[in-house]
Protein backbone atom coordinates (compact mmCIF):
# COMPACT_ATOMS: atom_id res chain seq x y z
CA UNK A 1 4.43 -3.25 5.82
CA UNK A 2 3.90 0.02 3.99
CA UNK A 3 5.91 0.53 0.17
CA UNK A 4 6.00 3.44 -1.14
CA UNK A 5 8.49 5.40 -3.22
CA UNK A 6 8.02 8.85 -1.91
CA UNK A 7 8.07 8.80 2.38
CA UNK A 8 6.06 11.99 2.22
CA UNK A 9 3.38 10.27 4.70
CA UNK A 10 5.63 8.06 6.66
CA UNK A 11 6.31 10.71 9.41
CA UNK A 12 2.68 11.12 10.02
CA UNK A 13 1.74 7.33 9.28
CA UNK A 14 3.98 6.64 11.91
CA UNK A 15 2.26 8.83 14.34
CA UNK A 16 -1.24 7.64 13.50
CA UNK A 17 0.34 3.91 14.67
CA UNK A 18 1.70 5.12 17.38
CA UNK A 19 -1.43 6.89 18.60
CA UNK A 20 -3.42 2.81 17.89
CA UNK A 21 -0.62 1.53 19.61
CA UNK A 22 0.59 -0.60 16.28
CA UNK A 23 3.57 1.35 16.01
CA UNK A 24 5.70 -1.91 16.92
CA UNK A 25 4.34 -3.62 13.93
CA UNK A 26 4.89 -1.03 11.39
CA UNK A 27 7.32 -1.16 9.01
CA UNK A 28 7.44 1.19 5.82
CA UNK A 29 10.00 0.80 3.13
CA UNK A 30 11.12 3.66 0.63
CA UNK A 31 11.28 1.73 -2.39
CA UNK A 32 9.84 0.69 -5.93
CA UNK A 33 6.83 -1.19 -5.19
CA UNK A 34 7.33 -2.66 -9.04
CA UNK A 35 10.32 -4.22 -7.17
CA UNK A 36 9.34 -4.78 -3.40
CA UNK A 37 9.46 -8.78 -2.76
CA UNK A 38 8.40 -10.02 0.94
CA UNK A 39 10.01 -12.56 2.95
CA UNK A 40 6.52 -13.43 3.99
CA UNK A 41 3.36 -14.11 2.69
CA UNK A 42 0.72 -11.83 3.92
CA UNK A 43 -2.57 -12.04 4.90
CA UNK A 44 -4.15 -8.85 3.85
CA UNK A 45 -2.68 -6.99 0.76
CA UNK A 46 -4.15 -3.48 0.01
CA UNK A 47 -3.92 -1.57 -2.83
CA UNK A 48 -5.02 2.10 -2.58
CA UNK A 49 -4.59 4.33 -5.38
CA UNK A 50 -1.16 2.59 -6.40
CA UNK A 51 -2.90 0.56 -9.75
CA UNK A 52 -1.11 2.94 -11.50
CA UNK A 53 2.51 2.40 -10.46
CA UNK A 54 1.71 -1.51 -12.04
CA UNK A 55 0.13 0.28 -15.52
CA UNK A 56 -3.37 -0.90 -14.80
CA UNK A 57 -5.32 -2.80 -11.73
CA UNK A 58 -5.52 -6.39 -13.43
CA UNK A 59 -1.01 -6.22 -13.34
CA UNK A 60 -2.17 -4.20 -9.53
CA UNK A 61 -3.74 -7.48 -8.60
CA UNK A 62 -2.01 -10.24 -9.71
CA UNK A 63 1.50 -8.05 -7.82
CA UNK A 64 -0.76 -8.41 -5.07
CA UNK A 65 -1.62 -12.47 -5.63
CA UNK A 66 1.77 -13.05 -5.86
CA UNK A 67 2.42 -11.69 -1.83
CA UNK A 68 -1.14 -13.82 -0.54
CA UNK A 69 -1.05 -16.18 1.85
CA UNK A 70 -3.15 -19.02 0.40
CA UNK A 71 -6.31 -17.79 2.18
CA UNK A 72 -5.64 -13.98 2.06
CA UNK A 73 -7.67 -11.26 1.11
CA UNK A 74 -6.39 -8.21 -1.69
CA UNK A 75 -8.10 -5.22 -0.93
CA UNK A 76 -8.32 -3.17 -3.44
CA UNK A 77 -9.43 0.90 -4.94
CA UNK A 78 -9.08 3.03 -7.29
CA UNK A 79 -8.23 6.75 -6.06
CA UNK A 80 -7.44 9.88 -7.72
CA UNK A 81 -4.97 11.65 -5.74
CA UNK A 82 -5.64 15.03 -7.97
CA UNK A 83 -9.23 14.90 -5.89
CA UNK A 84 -7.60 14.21 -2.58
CA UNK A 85 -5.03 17.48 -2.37
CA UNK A 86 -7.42 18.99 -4.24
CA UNK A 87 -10.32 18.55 -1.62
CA UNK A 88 -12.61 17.79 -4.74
CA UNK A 89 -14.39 14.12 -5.13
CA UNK A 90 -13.66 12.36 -8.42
């Protein structure tokens, strides 16, 4: 499950799954990850540069708790998307 609010990437995220023949267990969702609840807990939650859509990481992480199978993992980093168009490390 992919949430995003902008499917800029979807198009190509879909071909990347389709090329590691995942693409039948994809799903991405244009929508307010503030908002996005799951049916299902999850075993693996990432969080990759979105902190920010949650005001900080701590409110990141505990958005992330609340979709966790008992025993999952949150994976979890801080990016600056300036860097990554920009080509330039932050």
């Amino acid at each position: 499950m992919g949430v995003d609010i902008s499917d800029a990437g979807f198009d190509r995220t879909r071909e990347l799954a389709t090329e590691s023949g995942v693409a039948d267990r994809l799903e991405l969702r244009r929508e307010d990850v503030t908002e996005y609840r799951s049916a299902r807990e999850a075993d693996v939650v990432l969080c990759v540069g979105a902190a920010y859509a949650f005001g900080e990481l701590l409110p990141a992480l505990k958005a992330a708790g609340d979709h966790l199978a008992e025993d999952g993992i949150i994976a979890a980093r801080r990016c600056c998307w300036s860097g990554l168009v920009s080509g330039n490390k932050c």
